[in-house]
Structure formats: structure tokens, C-alpha cells
C-alpha atoms as a PDB file:
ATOM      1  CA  UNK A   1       1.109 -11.108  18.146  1.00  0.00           C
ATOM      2  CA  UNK A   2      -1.508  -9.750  15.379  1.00  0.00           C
ATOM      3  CA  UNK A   3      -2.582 -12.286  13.624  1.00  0.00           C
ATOM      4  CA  UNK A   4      -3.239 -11.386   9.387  1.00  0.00           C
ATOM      5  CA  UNK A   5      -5.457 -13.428   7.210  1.00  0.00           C
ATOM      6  CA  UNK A   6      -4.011 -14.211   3.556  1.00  0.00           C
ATOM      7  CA  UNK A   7      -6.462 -15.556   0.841  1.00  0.00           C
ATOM      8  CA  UNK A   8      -5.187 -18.187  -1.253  1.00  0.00           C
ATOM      9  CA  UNK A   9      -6.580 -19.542  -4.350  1.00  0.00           C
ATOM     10  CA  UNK A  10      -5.850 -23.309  -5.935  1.00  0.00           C
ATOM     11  CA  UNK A  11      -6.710 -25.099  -8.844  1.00  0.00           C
ATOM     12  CA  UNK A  12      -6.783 -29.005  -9.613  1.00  0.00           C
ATOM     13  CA  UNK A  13      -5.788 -28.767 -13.398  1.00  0.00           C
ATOM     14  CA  UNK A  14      -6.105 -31.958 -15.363  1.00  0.00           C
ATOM     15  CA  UNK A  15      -6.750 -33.191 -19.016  1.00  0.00           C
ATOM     16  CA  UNK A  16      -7.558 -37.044 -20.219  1.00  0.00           C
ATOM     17  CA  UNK A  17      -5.544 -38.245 -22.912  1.00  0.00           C
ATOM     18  CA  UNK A  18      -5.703 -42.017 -24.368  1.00  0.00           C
ATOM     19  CA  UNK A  19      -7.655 -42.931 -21.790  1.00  0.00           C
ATOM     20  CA  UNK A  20      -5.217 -41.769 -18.993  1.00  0.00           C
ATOM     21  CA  UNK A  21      -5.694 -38.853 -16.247  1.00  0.00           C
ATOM     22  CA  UNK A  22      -3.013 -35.992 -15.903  1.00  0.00           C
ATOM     23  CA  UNK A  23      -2.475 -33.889 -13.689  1.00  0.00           C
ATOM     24  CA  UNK A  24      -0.801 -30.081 -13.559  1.00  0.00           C
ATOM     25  CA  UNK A  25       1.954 -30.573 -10.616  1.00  0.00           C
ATOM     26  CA  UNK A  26       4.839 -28.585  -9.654  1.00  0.00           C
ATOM     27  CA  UNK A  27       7.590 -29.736  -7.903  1.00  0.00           C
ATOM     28  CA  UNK A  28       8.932 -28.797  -4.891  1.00  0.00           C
ATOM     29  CA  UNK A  29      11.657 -29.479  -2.181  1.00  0.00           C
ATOM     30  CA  UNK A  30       9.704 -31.818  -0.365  1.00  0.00           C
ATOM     31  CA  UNK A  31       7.576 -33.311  -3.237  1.00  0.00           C
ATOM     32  CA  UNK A  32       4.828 -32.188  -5.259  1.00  0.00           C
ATOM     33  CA  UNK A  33       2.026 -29.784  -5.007  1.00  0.00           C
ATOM     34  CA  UNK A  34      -0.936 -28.496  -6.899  1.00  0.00           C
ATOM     35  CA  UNK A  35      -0.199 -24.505  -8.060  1.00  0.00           C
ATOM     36  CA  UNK A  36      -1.746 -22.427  -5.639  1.00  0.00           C
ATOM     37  CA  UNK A  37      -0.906 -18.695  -4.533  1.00  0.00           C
ATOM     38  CA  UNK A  38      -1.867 -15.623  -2.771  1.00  0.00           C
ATOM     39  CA  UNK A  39      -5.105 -13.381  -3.995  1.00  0.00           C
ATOM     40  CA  UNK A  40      -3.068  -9.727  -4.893  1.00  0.00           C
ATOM     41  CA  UNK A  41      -5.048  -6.376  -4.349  1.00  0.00           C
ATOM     42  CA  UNK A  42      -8.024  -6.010  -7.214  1.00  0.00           C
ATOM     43  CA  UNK A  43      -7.741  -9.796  -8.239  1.00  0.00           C
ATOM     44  CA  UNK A  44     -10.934 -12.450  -8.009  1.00  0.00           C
ATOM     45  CA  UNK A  45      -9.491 -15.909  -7.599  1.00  0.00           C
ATOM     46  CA  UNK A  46     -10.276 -16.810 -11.040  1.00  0.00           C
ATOM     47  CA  UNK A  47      -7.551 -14.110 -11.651  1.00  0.00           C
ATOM     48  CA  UNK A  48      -5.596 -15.505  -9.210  1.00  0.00           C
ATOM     49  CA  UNK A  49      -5.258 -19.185 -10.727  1.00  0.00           C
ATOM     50  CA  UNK A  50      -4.494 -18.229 -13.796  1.00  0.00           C
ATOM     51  CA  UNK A  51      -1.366 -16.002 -12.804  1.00  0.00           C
ATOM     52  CA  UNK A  52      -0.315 -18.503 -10.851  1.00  0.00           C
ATOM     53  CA  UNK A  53      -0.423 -21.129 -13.840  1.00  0.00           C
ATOM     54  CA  UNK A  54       1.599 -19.046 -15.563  1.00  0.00           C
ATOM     55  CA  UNK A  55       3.934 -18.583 -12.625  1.00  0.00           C
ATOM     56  CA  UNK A  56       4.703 -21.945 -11.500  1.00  0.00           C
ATOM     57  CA  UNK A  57       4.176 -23.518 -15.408  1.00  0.00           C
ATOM     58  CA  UNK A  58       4.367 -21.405 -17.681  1.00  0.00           C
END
């Protein structure tokens, strides 16, 4: 079996307002996650994070 290495990049996202911490979650089947996703061709994994924000959240 050939094994094939896939980059991923991942972002905590978060904001304070009044005092409170929030976080940028999606939901999944089995609970929540932080957005992350796979690196395409020509992309640096700043690229990466914000497709994927737009993506998952819109």
C-alpha cells in the first residue's frame, strides 16, 4: 500500500465581544470542529484558511 502525504491547514478564529470569547465552529455529524482543509496545488496555507472560511462559513 503507497502511502500519500496530504497537507492540511487550520485556523483557531475568535473575536471578544462584551467581555466574552467566541469562537468560529462548524458543525458536524459527530460534533464540532475548527475549519480546517486540504492545501490545493499553488496555495500557501494562509491561502488555504481563508478558502476554507469561506467554505465551511461563508
Amino acid at each position: 500500500m503507497a502511502w500519500r502525504l496530504r497537507l492540511e491547514a487550520q485556523a483557531v478564529s475568535f473575536t471578544i465581544e462584551k467581555g466574552k470569547v467566541l469562537f468560529l465552529l462548524v458543525r458536524k455529524a459527530n460534533g464540532w470542529r475548527i475549519p480546517k482543509g486540504g492545501v490545493e496545488k499553488g496555495e500557501d496555507f494562509p491561502e488555504t484558511i481563508v478558502r476554507e472560511l469561506w467554505e465551511e462559513v461563508g
